[in-house]
N, C-alpha and C. Protein backbone atom coordinates (compact mmCIF):
# COMPACT_ATOMS: atom_id res chain seq x y z
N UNK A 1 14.69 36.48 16.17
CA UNK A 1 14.63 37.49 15.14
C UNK A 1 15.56 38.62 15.51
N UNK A 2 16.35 39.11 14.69
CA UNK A 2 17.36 40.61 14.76
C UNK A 2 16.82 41.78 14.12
N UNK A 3 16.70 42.47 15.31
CA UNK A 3 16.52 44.28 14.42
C UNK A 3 17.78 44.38 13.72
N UNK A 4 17.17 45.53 12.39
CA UNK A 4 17.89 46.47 11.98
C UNK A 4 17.77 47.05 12.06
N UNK A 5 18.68 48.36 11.27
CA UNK A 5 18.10 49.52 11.01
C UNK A 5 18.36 49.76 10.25
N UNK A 6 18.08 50.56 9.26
CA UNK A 6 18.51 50.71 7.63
C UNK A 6 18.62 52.91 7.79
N UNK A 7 19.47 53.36 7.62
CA UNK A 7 19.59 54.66 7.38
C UNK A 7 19.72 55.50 6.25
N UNK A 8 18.56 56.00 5.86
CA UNK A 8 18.84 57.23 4.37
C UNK A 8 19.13 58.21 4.81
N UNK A 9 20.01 58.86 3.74
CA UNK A 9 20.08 60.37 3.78
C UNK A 9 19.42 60.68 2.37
N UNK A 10 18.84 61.91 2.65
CA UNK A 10 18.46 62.60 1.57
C UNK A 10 18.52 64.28 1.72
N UNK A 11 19.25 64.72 0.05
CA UNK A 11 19.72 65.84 0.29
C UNK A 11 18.61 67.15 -0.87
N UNK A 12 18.07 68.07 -0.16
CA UNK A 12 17.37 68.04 -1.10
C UNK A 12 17.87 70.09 -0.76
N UNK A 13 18.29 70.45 -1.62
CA UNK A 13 19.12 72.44 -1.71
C UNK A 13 20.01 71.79 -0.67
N UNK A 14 19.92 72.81 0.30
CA UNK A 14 20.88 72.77 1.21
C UNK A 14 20.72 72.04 2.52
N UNK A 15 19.83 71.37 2.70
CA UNK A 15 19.50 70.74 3.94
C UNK A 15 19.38 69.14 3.68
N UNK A 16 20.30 68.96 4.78
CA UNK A 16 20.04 67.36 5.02
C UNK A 16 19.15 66.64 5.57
N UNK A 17 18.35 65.56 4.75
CA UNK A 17 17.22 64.95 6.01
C UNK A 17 17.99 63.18 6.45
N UNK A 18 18.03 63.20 7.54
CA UNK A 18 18.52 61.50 8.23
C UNK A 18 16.99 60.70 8.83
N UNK A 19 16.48 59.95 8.31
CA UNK A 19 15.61 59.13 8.73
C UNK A 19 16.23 57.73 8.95
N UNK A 20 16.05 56.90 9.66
CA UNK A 20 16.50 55.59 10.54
C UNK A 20 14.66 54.34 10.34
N UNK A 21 14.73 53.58 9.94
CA UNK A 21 13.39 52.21 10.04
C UNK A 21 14.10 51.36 10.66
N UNK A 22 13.42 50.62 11.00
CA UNK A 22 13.37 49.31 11.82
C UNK A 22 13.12 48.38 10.64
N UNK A 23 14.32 47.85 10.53
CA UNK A 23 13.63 46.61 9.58
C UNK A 23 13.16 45.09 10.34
N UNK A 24 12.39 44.24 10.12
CA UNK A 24 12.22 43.10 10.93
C UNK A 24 12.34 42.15 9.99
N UNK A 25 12.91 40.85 10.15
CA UNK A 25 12.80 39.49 9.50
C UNK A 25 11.31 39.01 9.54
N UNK A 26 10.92 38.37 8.59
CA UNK A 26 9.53 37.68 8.66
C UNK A 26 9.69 36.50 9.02
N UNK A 27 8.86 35.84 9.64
CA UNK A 27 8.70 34.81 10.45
C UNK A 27 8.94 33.92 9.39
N UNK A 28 8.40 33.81 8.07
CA UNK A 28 8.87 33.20 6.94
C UNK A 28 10.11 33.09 6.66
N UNK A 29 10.76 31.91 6.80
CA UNK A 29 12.37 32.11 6.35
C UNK A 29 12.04 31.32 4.43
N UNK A 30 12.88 32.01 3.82
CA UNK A 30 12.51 31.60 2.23
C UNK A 30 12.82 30.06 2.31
N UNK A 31 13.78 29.35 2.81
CA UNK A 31 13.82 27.91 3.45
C UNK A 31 12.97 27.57 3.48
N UNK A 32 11.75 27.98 4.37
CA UNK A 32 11.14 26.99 5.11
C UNK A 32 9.61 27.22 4.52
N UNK A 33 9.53 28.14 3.78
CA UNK A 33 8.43 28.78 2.94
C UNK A 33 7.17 27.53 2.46
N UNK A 34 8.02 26.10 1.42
CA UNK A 34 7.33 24.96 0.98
C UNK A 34 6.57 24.42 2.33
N UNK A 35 7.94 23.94 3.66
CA UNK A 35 6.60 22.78 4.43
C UNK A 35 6.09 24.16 5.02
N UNK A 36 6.14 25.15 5.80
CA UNK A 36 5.11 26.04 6.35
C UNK A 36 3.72 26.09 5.07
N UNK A 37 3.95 26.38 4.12
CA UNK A 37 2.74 26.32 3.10
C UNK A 37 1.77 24.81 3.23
N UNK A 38 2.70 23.81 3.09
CA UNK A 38 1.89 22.66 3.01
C UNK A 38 1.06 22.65 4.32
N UNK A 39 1.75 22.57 5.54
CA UNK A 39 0.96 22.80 6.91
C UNK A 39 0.00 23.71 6.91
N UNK A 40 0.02 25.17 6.02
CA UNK A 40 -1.30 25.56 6.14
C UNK A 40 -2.41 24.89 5.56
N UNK A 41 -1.60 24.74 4.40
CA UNK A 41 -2.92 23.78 3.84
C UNK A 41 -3.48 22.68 4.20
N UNK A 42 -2.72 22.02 4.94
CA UNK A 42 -3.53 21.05 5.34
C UNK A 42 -4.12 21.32 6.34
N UNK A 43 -3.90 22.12 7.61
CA UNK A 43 -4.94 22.74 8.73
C UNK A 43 -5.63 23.20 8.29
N UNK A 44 -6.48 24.28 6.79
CA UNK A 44 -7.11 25.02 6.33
C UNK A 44 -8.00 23.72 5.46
N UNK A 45 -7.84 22.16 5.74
CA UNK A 45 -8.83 21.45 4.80
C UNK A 45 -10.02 21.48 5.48
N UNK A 46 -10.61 20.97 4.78
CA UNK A 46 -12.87 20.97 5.58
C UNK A 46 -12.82 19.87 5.10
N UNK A 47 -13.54 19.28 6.43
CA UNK A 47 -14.62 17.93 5.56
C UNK A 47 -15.87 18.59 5.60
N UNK A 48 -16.32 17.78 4.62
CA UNK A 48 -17.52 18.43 4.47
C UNK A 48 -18.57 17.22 4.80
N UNK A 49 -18.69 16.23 4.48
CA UNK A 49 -19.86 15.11 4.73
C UNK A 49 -19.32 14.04 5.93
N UNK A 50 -20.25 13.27 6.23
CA UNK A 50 -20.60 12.60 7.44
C UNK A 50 -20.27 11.53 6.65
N UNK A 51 -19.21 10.85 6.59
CA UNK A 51 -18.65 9.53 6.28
C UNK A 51 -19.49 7.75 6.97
N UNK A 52 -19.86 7.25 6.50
CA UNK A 52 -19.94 5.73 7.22
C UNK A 52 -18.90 5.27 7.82
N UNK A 53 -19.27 4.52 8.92
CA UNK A 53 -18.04 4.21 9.49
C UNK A 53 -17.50 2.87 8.06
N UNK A 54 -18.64 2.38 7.85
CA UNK A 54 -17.42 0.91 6.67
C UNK A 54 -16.34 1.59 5.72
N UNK A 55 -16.60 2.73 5.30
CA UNK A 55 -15.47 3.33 4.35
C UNK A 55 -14.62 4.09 5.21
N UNK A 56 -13.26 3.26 4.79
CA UNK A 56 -12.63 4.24 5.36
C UNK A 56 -11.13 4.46 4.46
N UNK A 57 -11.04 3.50 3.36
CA UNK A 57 -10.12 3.94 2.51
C UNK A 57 -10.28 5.36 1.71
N UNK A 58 -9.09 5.94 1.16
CA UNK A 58 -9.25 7.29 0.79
C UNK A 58 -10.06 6.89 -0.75
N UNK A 59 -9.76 6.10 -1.53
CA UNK A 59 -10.24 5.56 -2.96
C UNK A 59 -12.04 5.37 -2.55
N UNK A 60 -12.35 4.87 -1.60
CA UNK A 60 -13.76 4.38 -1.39
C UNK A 60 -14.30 5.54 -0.50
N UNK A 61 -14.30 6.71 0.24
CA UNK A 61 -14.23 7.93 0.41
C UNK A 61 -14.39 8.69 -0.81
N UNK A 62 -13.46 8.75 -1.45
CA UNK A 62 -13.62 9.16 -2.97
C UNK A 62 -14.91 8.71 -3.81
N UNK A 63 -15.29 7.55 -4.18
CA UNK A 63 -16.55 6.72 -4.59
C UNK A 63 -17.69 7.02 -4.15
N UNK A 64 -17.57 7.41 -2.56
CA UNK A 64 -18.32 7.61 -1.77
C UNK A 64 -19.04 8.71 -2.14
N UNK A 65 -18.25 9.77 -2.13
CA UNK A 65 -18.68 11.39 -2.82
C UNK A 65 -19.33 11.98 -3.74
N UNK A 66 -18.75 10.66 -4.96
CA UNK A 66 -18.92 10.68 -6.37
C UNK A 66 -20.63 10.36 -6.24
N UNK A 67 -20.67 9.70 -5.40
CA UNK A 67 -22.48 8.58 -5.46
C UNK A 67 -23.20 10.04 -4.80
N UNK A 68 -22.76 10.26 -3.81
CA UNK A 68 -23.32 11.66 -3.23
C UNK A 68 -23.99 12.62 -3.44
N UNK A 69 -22.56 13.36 -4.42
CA UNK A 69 -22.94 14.59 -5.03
C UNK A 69 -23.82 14.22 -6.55
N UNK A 70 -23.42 13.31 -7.00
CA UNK A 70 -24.99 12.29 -7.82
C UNK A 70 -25.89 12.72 -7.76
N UNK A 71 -26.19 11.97 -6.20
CA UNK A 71 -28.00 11.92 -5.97
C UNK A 71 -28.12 13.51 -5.27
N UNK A 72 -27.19 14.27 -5.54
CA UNK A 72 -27.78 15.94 -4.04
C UNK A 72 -27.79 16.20 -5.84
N UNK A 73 -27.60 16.30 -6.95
CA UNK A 73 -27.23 17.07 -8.67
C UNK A 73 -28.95 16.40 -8.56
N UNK A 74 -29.17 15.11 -8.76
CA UNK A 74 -30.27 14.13 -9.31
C UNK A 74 -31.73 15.04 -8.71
N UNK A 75 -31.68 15.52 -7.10
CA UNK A 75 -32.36 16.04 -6.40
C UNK A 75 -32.84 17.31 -6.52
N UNK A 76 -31.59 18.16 -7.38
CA UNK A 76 -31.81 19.38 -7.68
C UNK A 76 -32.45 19.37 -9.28
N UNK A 77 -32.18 18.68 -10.02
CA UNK A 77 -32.69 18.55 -11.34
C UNK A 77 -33.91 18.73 -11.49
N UNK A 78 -34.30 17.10 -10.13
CA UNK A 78 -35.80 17.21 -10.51
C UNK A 78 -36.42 18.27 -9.77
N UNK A 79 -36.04 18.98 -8.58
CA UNK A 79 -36.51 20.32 -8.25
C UNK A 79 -36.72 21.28 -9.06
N UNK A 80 -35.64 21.69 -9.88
CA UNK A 80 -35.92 22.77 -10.88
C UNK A 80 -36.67 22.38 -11.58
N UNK A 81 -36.77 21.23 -12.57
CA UNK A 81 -37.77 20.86 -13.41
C UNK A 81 -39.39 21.10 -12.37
N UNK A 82 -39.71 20.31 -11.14
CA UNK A 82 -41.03 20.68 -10.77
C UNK A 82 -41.86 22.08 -10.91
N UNK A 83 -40.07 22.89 -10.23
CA UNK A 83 -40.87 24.19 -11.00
C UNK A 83 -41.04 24.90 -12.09
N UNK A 84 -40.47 24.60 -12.83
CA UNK A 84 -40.60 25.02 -14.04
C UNK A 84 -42.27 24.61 -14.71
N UNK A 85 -42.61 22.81 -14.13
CA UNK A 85 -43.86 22.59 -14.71
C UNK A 85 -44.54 22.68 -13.85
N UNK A 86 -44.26 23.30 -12.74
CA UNK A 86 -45.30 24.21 -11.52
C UNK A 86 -46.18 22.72 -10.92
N UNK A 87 -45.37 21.81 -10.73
CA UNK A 87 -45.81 20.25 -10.19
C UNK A 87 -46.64 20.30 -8.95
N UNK A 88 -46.85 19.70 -8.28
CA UNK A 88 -47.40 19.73 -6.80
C UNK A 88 -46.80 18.83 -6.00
N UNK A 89 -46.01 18.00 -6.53
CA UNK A 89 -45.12 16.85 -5.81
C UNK A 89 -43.66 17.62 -5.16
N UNK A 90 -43.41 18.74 -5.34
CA UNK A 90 -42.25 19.28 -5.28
C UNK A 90 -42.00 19.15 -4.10
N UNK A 91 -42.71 19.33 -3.14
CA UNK A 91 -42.95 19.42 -1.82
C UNK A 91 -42.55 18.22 -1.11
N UNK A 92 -42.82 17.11 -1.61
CA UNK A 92 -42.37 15.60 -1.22
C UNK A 92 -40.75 15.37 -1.61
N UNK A 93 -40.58 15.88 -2.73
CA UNK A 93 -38.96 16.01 -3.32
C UNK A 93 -38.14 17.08 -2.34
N UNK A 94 -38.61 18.13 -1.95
CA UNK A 94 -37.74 19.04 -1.69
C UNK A 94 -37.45 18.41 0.09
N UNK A 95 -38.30 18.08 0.51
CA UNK A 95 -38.59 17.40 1.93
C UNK A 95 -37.12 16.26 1.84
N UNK A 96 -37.60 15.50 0.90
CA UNK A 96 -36.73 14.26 0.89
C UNK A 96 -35.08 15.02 0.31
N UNK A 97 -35.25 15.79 -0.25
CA UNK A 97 -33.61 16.31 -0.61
C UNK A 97 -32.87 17.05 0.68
N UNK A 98 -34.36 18.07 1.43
CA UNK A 98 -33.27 18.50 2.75
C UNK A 98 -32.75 17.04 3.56
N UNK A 99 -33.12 16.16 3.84
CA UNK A 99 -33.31 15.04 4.49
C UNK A 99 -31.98 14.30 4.36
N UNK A 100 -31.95 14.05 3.20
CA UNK A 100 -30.49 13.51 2.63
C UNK A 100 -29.45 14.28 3.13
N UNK A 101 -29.66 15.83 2.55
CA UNK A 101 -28.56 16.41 2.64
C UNK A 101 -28.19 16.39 4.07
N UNK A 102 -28.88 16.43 5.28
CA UNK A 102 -28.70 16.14 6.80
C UNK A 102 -28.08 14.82 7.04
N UNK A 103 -28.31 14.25 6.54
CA UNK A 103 -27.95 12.48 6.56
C UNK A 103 -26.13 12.88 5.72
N UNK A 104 -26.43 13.40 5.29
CA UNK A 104 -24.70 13.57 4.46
C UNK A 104 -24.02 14.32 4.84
N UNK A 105 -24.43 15.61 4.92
CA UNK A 105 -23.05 16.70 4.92
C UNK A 105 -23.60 16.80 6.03
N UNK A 106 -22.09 17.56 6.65
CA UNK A 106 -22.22 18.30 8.47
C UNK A 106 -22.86 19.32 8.19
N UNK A 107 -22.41 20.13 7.01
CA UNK A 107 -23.37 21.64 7.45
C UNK A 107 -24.66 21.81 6.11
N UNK A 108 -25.48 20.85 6.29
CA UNK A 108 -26.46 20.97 5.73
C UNK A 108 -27.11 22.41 4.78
């Protein structure tokens, strides 16, 4: 990286003012801006669930998720509905939904 320095004058009645900055290059060169972006993004991805080892294509990973977030939607449905009709089974549902969700995602 190269310093500058960039120098104003400014004249304001009769007196001169000289101020001097340091300019610095950013580590960003406008070049290189696209792959530095993509590299963040891809260090900045999360997994989020605990995969089987049999899937391991990205399409069946994908499938995988879809069935997932399914049954964690299916789990919450019937939760809200229990309470709404103030059930007594909720307790067996809500048990079995944390359960899953441990069995699936890393951060439960």
């Amino acid at each position: 990286m190269s310093m500058a320095t960039k120098v104003t004058k400014t004249t304001k009645g009769s007196k001169t003012k000289t101020s001097t900055k340091k300019l610095t290059n950013k580590k960003l060169d406008t070049k290189n801006v696209k792959s530095t972006v993509k590299q963040i993004v891809k260090s900045k991805r999360e997994i989020k669930y605990k995969y089987p080892t049999e899937v391991e294509l990205p399409m069946d990973r994908k499938q995988w998720r879809q069935k997932v977030r399914g049954k964690l939607r299916k789990f919450e449905r019937d939760i809200t509905a229990m309470r709404k009709n103030k059930s007594k089974g909720i307790t067996k549902v809500n048990v079995a939904y944390k359960k899953y969700r441990k069995l699936v995602l890393l951060v439960p």
